[in-house]
Protein backbone atom coordinates (compact mmCIF):
# COMPACT_ATOMS: atom_id res chain seq x y z
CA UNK A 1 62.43 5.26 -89.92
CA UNK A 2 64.56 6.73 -87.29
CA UNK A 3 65.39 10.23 -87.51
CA UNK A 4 68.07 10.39 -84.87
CA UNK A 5 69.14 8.69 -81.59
CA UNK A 6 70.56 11.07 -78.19
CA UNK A 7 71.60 10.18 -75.18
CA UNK A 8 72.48 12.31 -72.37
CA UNK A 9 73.51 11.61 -68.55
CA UNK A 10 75.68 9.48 -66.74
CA UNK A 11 77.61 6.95 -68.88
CA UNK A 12 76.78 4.45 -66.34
CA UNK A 13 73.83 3.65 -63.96
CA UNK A 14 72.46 1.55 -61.94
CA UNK A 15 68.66 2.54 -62.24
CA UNK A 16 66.41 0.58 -63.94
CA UNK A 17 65.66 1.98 -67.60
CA UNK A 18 61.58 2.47 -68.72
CA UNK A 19 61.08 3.36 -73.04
CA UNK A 20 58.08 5.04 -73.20
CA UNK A 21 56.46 5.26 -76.94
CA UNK A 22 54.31 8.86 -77.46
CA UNK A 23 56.61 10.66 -75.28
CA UNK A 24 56.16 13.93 -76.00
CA UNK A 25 53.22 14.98 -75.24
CA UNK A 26 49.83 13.55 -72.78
CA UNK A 27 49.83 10.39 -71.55
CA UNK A 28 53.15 9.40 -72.62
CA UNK A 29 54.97 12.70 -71.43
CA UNK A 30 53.68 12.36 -67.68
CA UNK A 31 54.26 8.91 -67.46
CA UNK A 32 57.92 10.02 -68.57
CA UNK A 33 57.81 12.50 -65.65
CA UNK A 34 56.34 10.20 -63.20
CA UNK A 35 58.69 7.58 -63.53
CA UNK A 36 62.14 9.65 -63.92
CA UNK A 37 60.82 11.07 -60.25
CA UNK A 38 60.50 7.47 -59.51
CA UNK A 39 64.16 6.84 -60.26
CA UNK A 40 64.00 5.23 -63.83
CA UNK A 41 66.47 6.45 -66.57
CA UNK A 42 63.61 7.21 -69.75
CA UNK A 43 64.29 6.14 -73.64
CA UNK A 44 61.69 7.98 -74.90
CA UNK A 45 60.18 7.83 -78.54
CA UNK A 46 58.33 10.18 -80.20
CA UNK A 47 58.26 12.03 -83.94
CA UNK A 48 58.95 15.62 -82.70
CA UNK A 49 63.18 15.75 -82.00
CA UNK A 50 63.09 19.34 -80.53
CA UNK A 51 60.21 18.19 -78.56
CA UNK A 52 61.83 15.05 -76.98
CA UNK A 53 65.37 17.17 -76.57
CA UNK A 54 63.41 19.72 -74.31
CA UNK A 55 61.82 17.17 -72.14
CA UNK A 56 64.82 15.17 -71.76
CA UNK A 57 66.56 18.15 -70.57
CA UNK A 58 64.32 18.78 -67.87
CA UNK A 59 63.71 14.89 -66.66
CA UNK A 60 67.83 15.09 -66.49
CA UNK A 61 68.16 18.35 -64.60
CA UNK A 62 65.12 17.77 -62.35
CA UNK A 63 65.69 14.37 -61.41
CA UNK A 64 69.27 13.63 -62.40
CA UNK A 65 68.66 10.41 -64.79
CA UNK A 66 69.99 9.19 -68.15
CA UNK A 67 68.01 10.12 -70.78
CA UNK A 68 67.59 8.66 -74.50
CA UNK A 69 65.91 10.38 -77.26
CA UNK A 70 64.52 8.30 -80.52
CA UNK A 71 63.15 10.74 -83.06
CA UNK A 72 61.13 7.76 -85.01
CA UNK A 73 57.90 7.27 -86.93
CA UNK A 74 56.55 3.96 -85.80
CA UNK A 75 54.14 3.27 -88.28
CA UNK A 76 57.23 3.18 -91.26
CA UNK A 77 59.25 0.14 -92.20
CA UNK A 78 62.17 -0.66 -89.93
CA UNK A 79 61.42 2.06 -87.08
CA UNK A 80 60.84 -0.80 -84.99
CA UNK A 81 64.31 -2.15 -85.66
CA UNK A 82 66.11 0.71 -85.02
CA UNK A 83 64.23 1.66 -81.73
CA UNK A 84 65.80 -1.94 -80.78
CA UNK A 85 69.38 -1.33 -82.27
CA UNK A 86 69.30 2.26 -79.88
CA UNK A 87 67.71 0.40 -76.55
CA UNK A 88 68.38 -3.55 -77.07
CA UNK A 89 66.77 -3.81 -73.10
CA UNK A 90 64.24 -1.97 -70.76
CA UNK A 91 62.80 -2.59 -67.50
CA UNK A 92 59.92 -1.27 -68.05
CA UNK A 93 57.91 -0.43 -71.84
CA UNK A 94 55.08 1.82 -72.01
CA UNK A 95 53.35 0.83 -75.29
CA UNK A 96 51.28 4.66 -75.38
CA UNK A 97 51.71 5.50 -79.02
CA UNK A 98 48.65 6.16 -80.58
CA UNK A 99 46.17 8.00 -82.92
CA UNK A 100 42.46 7.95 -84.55
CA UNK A 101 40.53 8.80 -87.24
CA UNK A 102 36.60 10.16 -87.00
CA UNK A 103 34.48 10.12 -89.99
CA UNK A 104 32.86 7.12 -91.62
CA UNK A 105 35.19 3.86 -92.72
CA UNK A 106 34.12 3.52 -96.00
CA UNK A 107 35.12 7.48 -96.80
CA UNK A 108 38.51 7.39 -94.83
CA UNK A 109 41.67 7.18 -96.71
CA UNK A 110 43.38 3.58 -96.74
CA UNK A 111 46.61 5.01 -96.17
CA UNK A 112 45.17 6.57 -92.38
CA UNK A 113 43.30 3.45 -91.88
CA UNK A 114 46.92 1.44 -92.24
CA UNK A 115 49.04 3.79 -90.26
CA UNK A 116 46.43 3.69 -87.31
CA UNK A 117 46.80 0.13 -87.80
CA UNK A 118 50.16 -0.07 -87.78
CA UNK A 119 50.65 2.34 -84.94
CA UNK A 120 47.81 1.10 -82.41
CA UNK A 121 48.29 -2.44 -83.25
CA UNK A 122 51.36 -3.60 -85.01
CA UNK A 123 54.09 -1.39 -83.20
CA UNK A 124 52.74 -2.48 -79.87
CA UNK A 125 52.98 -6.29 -80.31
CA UNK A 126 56.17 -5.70 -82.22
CA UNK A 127 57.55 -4.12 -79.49
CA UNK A 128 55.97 -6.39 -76.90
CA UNK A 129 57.75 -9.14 -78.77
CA UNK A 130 61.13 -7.59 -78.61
CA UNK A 131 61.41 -6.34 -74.93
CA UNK A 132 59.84 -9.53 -72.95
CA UNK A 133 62.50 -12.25 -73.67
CA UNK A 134 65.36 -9.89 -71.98
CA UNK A 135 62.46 -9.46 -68.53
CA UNK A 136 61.74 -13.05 -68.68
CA UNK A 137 65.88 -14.08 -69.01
CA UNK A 138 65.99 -10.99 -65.86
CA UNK A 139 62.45 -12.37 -64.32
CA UNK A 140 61.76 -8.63 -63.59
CA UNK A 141 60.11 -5.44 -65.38
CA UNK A 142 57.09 -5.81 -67.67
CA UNK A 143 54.84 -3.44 -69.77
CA UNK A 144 52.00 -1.14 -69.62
CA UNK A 145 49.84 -1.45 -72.48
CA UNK A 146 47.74 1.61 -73.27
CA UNK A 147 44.79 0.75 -74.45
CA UNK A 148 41.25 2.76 -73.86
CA UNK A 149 37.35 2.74 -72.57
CA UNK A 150 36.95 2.08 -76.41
CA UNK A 151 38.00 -1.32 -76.00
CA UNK A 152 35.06 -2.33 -74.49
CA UNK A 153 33.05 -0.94 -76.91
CA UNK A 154 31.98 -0.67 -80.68
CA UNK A 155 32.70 2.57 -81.90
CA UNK A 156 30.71 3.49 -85.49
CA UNK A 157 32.75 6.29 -87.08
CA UNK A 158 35.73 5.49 -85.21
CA UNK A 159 35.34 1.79 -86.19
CA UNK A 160 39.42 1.34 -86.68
CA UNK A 161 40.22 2.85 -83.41
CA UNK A 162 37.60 0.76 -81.01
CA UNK A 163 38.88 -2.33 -83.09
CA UNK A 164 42.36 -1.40 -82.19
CA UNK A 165 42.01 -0.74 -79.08
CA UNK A 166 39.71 -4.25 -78.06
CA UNK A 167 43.12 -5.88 -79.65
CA UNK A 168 45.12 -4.37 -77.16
CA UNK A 169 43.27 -5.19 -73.92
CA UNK A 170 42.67 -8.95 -75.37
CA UNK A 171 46.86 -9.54 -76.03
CA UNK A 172 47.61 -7.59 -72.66
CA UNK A 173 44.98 -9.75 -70.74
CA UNK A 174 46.74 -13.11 -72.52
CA UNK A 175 50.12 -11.82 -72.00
CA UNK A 176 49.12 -11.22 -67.92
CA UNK A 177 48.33 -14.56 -67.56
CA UNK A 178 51.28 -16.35 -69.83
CA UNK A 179 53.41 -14.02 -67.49
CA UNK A 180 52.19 -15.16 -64.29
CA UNK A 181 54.78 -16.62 -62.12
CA UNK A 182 57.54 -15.10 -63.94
CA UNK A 183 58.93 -12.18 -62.30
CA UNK A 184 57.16 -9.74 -65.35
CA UNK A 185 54.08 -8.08 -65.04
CA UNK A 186 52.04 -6.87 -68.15
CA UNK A 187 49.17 -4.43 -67.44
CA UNK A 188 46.62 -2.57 -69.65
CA UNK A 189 45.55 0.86 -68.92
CA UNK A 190 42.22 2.23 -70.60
CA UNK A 191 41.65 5.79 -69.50
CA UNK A 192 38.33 7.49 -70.81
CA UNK A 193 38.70 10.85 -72.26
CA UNK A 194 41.90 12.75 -70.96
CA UNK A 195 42.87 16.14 -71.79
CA UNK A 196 45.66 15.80 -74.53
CA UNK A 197 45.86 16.58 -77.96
CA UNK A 198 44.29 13.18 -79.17
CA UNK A 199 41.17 14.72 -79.77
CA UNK A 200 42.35 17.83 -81.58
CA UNK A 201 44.07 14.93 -84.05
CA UNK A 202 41.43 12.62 -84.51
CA UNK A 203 38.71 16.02 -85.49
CA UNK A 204 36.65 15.51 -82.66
CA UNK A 205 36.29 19.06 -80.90
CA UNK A 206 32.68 19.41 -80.20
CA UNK A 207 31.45 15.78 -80.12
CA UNK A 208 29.00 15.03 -76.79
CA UNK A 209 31.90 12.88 -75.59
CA UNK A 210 33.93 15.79 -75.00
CA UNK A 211 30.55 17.35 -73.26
CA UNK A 212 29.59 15.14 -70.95
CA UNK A 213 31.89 15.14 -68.38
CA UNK A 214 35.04 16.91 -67.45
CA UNK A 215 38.42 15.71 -69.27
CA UNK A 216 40.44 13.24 -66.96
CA UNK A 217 44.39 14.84 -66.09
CA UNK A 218 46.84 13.27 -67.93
CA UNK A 219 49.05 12.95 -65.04
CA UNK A 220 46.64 11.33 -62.81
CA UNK A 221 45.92 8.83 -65.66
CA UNK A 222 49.40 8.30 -66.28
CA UNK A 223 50.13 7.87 -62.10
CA UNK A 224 46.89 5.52 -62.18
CA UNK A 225 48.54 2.99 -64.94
CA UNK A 226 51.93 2.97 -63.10
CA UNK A 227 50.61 2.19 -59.37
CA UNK A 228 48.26 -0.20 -60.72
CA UNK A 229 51.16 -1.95 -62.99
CA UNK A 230 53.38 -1.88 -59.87
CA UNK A 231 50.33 -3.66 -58.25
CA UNK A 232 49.99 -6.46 -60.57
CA UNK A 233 46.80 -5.34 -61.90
CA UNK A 234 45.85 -7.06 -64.78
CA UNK A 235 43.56 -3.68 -66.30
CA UNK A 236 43.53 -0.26 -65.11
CA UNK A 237 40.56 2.11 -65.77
CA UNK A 238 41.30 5.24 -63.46
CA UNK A 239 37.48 6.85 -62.63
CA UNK A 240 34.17 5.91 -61.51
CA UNK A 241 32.05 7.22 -64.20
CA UNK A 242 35.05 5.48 -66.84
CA UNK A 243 34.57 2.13 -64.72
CA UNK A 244 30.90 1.79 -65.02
CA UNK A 245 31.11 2.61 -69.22
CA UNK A 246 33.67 -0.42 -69.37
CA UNK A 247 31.11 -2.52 -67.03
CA UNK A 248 28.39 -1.46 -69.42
CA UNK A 249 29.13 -4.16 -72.16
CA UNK A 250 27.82 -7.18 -70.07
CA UNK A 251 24.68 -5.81 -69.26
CA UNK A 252 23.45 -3.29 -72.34
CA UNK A 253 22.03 -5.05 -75.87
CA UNK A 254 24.70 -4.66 -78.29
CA UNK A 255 22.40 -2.41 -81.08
CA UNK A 256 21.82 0.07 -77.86
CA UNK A 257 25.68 0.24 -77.43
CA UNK A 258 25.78 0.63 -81.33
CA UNK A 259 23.55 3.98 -81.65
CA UNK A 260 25.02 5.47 -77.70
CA UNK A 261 28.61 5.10 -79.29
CA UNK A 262 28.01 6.43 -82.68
CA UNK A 263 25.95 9.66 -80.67
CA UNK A 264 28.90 10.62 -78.66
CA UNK A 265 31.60 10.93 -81.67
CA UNK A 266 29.69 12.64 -84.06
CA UNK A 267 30.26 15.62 -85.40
């Protein structure tokens, strides 16, 4: 549910208003930062109050915009609801709430295996939902979708997390074409591994995917999604090396893809 809902800043503005999910830290923090600087007023949404509080304070003294804070757990009953009852509109949603779980599916707990459900999957297209008829009735605004390299992949011992993922580049692709000619653009960013605290979260330190090549910035991944939303771009997948893994699908036999993906997340 929703732990608490502040707002801070002028009463009234005129700037267009982005609610970024996983605010308050990686991704979903810089992509806070970048668009404040870009003149948005931010609702973001994250678990951590005093975290969200700090950040808000410093997107409102740095850059002089509005600033809502939603202290919510998005993978509980109703959170989605209330996020809606605290910001009924946005210009602009950043769907970049996210975790996952390493270790093999059948010795996971359930209870992880729904939440990353919930959280990857369910919030997003719940949100999605909620937020487009209000851009459609305004024919402006859209979403960026975060999704990941995983999507284009199967991912043995992260199973959950690849299928999550493939579900959010397939509805984002749909939803960029049902949104074509309407004033709303919805985009899909899959970065490859960026230096946040994902990995410490999902038990991955010392996997050869954290070994093989330097850890993308999160700002430059964030700044990648944005100018390639504001482009029209129906995906996003910031680097070279990151561009030819997601290329790698169409021409590598699947049971090759199957043993490279398992070798780079285990432990």
């Amino acid at each position: 549910m929703v732990a608490g809902v502040s707002t801070r800043g002028p009463s009234v503005s005129s700037r267009p208003l982005a609610l970024v999910t996983g605010a308050s830290s990686g991704i979903g923090l810089e992509f806070a930062r970048i668009l404040a600087a870009d003149g948005y007023d931010c609702a973001l949404v994250a678990r951590s109050h005093d975290r969200l509080e700090f950040m808000a304070a410093d997107l409102r003294e740095k850059h002089g915009v509005a600033t809502t804070c939603i202290t919510a757990d998005l993978t509980l009953d109703g959170s989605i609801d209330e996020v809606f009852a605290a910001v009924p509109r946005c210009d602009l949603l950043v769907n970049n709430a996210g975790f996952a779980n390493n270790g093999p599916y059948a010795e996971l707990p359930e209870t992880d295996i729904a939440d990353e459900i919930r959280l990857n999957v369910l919030a997003l297209a719940r949100l999605t939902r909620r937020y487009l008829p209000g851009m459609l009735a305004a024919r402006s605004g859209g979403i960026i979708n975060v999704a990941s390299t995983a999507a284009f992949l199967p991912g043995p011992l992260m199973a959950t997390y690849y299928a999550s993922k493939a579900f959010v580049l397939s509805l984002s692709e749909a939803l960029w074409e049902e949104m074509r000619g309407t004033g709303v653009t919805v985009s899909c960013l899959c970065p490859g591994a960026t230096k946040t605290a994902f990995f410490t979260r999902a038990k991955m330190e010392g996997t050869p995917l954290l070994s093989m090549q330097p850890l993308a910035d999160a700002t430059m991944v964030a700044r990648a999604g944005y100018e390639g939303w504001k482009r029209g771009k129906r995906v996003v997948v910031p680097g070279v090396l990151n561009a030819a893994l997601a290329f790698s699908p169409r021409i590598t036999p699947r049971a090759m893809l199957l043993r490279i993906s398992r070798r780079l997340v285990e432990r």
